[in-house]
C-alpha atoms as a PDB file:
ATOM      1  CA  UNK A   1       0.000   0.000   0.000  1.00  0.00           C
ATOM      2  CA  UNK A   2       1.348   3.575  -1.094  1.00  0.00           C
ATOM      3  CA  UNK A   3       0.611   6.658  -0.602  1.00  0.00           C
ATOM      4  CA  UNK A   4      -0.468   8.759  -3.648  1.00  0.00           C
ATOM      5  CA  UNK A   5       2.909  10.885  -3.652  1.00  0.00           C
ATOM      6  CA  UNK A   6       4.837   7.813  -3.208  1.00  0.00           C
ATOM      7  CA  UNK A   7       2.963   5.901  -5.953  1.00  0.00           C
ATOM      8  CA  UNK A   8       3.558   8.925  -8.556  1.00  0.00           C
ATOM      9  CA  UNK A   9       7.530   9.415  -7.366  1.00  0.00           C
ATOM     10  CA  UNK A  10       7.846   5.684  -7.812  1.00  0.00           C
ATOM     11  CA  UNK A  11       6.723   5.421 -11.558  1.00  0.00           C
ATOM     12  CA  UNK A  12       8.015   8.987 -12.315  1.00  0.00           C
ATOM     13  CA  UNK A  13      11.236   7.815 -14.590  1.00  0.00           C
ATOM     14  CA  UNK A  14       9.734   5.047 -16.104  1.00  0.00           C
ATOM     15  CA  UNK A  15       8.874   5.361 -19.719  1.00  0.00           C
ATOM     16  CA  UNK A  16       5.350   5.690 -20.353  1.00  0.00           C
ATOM     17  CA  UNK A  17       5.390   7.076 -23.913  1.00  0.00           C
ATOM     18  CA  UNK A  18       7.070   5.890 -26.973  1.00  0.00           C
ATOM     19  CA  UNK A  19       6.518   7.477 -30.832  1.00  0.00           C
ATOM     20  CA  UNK A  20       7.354   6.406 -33.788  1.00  0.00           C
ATOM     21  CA  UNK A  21       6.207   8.692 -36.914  1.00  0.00           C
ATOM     22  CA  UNK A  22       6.236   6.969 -40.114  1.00  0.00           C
ATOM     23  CA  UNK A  23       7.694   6.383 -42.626  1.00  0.00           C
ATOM     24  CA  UNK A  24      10.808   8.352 -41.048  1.00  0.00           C
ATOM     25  CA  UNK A  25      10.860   7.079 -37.705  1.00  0.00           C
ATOM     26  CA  UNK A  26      11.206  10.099 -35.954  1.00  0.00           C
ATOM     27  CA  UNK A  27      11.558   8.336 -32.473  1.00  0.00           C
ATOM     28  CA  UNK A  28      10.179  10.312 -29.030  1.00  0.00           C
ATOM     29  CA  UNK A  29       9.970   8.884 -25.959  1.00  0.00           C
ATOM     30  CA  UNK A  30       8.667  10.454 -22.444  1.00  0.00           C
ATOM     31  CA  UNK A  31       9.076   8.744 -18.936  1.00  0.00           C
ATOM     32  CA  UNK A  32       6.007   9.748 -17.407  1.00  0.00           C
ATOM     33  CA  UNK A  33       7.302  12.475 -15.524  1.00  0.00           C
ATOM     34  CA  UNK A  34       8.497  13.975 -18.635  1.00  0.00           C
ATOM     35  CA  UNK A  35       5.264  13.715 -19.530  1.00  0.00           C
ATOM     36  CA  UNK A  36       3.540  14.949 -17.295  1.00  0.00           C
ATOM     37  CA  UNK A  37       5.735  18.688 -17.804  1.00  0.00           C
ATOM     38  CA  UNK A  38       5.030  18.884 -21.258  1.00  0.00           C
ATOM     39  CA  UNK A  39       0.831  18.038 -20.700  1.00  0.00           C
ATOM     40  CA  UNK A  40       1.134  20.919 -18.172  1.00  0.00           C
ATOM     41  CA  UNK A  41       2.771  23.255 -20.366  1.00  0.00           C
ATOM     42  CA  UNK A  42       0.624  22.241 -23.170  1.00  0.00           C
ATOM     43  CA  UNK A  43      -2.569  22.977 -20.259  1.00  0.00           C
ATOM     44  CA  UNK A  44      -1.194  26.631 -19.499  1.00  0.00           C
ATOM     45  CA  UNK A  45      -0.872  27.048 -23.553  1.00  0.00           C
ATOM     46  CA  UNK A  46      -4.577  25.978 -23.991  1.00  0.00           C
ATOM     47  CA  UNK A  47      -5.387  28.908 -21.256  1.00  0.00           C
ATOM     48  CA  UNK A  48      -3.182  31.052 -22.642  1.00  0.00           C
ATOM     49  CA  UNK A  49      -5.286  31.021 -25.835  1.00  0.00           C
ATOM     50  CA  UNK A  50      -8.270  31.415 -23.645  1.00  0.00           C
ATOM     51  CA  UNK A  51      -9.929  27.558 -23.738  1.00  0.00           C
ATOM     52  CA  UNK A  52     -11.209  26.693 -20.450  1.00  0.00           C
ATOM     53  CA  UNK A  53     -13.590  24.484 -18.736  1.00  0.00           C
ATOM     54  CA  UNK A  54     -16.567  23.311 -21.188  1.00  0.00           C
ATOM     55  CA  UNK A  55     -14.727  24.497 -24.826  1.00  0.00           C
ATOM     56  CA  UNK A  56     -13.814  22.264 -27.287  1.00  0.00           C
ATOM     57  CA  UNK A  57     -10.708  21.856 -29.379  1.00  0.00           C
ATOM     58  CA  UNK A  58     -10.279  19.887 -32.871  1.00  0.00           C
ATOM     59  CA  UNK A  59      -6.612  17.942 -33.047  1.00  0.00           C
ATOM     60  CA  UNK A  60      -5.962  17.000 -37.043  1.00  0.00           C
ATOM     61  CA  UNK A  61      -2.734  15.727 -36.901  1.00  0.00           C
ATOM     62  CA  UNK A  62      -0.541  12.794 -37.425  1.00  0.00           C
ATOM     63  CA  UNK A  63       0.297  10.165 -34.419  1.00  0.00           C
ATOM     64  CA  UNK A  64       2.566  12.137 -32.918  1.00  0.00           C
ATOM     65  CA  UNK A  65       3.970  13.237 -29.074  1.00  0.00           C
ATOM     66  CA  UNK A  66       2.170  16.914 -29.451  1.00  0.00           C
ATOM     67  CA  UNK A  67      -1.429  15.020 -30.148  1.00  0.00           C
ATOM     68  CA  UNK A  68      -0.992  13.166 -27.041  1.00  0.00           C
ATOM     69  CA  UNK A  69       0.135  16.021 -25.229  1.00  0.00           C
ATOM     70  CA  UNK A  70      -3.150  18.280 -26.284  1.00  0.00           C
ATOM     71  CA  UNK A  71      -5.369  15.764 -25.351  1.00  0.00           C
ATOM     72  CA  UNK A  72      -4.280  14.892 -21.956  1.00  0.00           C
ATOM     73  CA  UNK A  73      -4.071  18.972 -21.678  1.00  0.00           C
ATOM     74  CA  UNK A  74      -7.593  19.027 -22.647  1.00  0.00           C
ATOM     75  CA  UNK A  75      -8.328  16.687 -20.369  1.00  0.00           C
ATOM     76  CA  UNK A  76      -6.310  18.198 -17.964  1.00  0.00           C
ATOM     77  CA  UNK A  77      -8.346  21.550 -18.076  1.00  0.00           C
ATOM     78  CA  UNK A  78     -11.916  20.575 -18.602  1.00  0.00           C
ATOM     79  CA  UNK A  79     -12.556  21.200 -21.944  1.00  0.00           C
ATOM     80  CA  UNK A  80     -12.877  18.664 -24.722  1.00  0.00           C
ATOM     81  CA  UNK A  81     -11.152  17.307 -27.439  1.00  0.00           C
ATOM     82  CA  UNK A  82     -12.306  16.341 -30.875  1.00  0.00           C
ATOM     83  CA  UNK A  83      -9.417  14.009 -32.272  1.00  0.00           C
ATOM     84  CA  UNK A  84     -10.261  13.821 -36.297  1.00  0.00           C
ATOM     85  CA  UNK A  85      -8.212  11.552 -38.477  1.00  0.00           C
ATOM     86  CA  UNK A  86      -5.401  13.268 -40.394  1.00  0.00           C
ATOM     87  CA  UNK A  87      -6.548  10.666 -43.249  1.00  0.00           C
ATOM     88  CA  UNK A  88      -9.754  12.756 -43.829  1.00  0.00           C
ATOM     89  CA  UNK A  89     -10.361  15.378 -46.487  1.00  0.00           C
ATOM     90  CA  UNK A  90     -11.774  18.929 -45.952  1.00  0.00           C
ATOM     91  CA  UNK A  91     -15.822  18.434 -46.281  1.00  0.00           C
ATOM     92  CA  UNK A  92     -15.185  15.597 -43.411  1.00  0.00           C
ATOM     93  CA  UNK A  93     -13.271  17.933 -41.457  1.00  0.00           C
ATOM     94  CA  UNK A  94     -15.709  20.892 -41.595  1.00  0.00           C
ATOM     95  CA  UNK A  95     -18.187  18.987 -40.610  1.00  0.00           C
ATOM     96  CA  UNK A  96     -16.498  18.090 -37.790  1.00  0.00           C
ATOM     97  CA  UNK A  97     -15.525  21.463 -36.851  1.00  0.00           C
ATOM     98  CA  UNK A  98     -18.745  22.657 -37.027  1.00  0.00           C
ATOM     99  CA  UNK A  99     -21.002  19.995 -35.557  1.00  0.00           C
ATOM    100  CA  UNK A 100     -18.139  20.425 -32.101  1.00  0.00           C
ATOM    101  CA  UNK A 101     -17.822  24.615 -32.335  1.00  0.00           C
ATOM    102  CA  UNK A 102     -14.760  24.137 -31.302  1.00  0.00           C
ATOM    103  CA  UNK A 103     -12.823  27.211 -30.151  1.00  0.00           C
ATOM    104  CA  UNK A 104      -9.482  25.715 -31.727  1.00  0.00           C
ATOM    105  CA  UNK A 105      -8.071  23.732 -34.413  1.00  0.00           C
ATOM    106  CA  UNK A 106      -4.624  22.004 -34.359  1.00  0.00           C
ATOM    107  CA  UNK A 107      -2.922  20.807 -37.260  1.00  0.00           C
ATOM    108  CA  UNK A 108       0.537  19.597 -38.531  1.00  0.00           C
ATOM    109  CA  UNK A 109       2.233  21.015 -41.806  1.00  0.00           C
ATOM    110  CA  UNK A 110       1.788  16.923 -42.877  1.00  0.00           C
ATOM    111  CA  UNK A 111       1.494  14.104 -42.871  1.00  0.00           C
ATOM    112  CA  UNK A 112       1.821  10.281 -43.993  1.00  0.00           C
ATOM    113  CA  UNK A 113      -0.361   8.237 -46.069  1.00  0.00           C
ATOM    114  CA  UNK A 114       0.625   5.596 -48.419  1.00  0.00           C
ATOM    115  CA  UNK A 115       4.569   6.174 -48.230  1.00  0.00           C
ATOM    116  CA  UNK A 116       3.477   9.976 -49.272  1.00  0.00           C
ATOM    117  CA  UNK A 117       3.850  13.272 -47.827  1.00  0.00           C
ATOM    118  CA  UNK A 118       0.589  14.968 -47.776  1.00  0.00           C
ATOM    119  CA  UNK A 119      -0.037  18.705 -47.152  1.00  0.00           C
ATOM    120  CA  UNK A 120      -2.537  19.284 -44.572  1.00  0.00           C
ATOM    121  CA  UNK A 121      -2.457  22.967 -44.795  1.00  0.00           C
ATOM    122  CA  UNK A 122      -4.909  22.990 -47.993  1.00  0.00           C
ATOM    123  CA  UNK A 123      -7.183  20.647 -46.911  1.00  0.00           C
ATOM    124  CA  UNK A 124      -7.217  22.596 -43.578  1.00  0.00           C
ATOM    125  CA  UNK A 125      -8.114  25.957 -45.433  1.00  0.00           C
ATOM    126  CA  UNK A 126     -10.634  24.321 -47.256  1.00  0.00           C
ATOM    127  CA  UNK A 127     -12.534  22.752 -44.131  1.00  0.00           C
ATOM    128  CA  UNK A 128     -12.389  26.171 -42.127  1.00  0.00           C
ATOM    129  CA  UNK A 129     -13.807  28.266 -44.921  1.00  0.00           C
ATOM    130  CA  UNK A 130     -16.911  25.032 -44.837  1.00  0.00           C
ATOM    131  CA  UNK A 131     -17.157  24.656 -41.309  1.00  0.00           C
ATOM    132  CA  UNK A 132     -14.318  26.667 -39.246  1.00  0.00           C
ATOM    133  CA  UNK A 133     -16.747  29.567 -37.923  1.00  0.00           C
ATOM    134  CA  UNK A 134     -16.256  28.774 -34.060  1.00  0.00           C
ATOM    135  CA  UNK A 135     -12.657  28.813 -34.422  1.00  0.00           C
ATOM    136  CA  UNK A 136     -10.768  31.519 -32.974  1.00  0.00           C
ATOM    137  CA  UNK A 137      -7.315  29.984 -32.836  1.00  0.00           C
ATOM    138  CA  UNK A 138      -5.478  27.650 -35.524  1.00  0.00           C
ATOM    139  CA  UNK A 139      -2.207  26.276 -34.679  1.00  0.00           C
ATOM    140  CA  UNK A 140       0.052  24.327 -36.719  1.00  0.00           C
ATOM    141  CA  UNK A 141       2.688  22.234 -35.681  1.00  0.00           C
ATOM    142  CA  UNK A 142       5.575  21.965 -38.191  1.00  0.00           C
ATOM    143  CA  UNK A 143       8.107  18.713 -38.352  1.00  0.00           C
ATOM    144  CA  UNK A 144      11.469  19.376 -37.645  1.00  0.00           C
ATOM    145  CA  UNK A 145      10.486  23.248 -36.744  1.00  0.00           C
ATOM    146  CA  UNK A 146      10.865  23.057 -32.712  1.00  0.00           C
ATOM    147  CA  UNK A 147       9.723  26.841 -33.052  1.00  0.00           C
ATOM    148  CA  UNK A 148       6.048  26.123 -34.195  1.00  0.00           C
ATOM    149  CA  UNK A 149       5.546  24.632 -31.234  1.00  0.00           C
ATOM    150  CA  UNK A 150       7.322  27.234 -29.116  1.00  0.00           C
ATOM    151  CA  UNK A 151       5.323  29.405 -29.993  1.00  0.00           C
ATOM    152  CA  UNK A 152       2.460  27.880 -29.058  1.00  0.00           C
ATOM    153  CA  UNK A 153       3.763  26.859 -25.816  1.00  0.00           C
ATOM    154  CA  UNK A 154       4.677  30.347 -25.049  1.00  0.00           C
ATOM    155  CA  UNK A 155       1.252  31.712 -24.901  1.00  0.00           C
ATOM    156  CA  UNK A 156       1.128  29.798 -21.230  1.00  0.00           C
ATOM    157  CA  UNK A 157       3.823  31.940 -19.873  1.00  0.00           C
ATOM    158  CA  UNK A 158       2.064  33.059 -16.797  1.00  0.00           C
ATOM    159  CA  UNK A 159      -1.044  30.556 -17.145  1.00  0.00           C
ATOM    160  CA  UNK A 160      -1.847  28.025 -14.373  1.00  0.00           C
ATOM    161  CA  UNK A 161      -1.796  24.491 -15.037  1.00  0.00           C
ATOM    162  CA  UNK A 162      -3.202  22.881 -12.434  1.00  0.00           C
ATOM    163  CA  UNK A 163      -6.496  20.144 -12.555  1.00  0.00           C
ATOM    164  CA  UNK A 164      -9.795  21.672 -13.287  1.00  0.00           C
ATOM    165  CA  UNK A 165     -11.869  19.683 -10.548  1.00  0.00           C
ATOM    166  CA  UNK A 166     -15.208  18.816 -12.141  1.00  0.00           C
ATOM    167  CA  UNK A 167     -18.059  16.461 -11.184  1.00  0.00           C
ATOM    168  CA  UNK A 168     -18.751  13.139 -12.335  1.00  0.00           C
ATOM    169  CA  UNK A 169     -21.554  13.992 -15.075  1.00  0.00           C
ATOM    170  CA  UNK A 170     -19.870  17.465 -16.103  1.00  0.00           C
ATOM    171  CA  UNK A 171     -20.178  18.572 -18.760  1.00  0.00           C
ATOM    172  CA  UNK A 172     -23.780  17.228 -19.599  1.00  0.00           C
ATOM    173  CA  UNK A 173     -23.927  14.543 -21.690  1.00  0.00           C
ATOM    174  CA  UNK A 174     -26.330  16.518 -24.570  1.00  0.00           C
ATOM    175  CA  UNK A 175     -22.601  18.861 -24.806  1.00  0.00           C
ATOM    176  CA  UNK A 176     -20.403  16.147 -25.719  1.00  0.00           C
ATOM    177  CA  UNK A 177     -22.853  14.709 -28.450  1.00  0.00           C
ATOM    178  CA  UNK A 178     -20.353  14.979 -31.836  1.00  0.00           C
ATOM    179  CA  UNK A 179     -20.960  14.038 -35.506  1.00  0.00           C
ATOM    180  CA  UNK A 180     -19.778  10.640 -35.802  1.00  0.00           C
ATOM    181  CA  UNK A 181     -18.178   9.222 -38.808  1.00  0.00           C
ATOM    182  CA  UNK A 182     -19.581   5.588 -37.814  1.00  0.00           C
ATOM    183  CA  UNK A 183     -22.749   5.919 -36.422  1.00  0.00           C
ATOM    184  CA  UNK A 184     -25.735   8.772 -37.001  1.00  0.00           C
ATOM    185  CA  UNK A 185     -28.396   9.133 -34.383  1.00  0.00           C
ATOM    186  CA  UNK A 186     -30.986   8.031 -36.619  1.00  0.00           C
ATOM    187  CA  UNK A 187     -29.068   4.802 -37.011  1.00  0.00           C
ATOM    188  CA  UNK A 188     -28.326   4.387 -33.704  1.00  0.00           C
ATOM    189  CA  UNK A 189     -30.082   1.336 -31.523  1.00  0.00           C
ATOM    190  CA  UNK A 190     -33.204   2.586 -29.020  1.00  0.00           C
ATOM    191  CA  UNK A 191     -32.830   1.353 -25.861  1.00  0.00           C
ATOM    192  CA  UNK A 192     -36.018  -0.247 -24.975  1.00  0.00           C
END
């Protein structure tokens, strides 16, 4: 039996995250401590742009360490993530946008499909001019460019990055209703 600070000290330089981004191999990997600093300056970022408690965010980017790193910060903060596959085109991505209203979008420069490098910035133009009317913010995060991200991570200068404590059922569940790309409400089972 430990207590919580023991338990966290104990694990703190074991790895808990390993990357691999195709077809490169760009290889990342975090203990959890490590971790754990870059969620909460990724958390203080997402205040710094101003999303707090109940907004959403849309991440359209790759497998990568920063993707993880929002959505844990999301988490971290109380707001929500929409994750959209990087694989999808613009009308599937404004959609997206604008079914969530999300209050951010974050993108990479590109990514990988089918041994190819493909441009996300177009498609990403594209889907904000369909759908991209809630979004206030749109950051991109640039391979090999440790500066795009710095940049982003310097709007927390000054933020807090602690826990936002939130009940059990918060937010509501009629908030967190998305478009899904496998399953419309019409089609979806009644429970009897």
């Amino acid at each position: 039996f430990f207590s919580s600070r023991r338990r966290h000290t104990r694990f703190r330089n074991v790895t808990g995250v390993q990357t691999c981004a195709l077809p490169i191999c760009e290889r990342a990997t975090y203990t959890y401590l490590e971790l754990l600093e870059a969620v909460k300056r990724v958390a203080a970022a997402l205040r710094g742009l101003g999303v707090g408690k109940g907004d959403r965010i849309t991440v359209y980017m790759p497998t990568c360490p920063e993707a993880i790193m929002l959505m844990l910060a999301t988490v971290r903060i109380g707001a929500m993530h929409s994750v959209v596959f990087a694989g999808f085109g613009a009308n599937a991505l404004g959609d997206r946008l604008a079914a969530s209203g999300s209050k951010a979008l974050f993108t990479a420069d590109v990514t990988y499909r089918k041994g190819k490098d493909v441009a996300l910035g177009p498609i990403v133009d594209d889907a904000m001019k369909a759908g991209g009317r809630s979004v206030e913010h749109l950051v991109t995060w640039t391979r090999g460019d440790p500066a795009s991200w710095d940049a982003f991570l310097a709007r927390g200068v000054g933020q807090s990055s602690d826990v936002e404590r939130m009940e059990s059922n918060e937010p509501d569940r009629k908030s967190t209703r998305l478009n899904s790309s496998h399953v419309s409400e019409s089609r979806m089972p009644s429970s009897a």
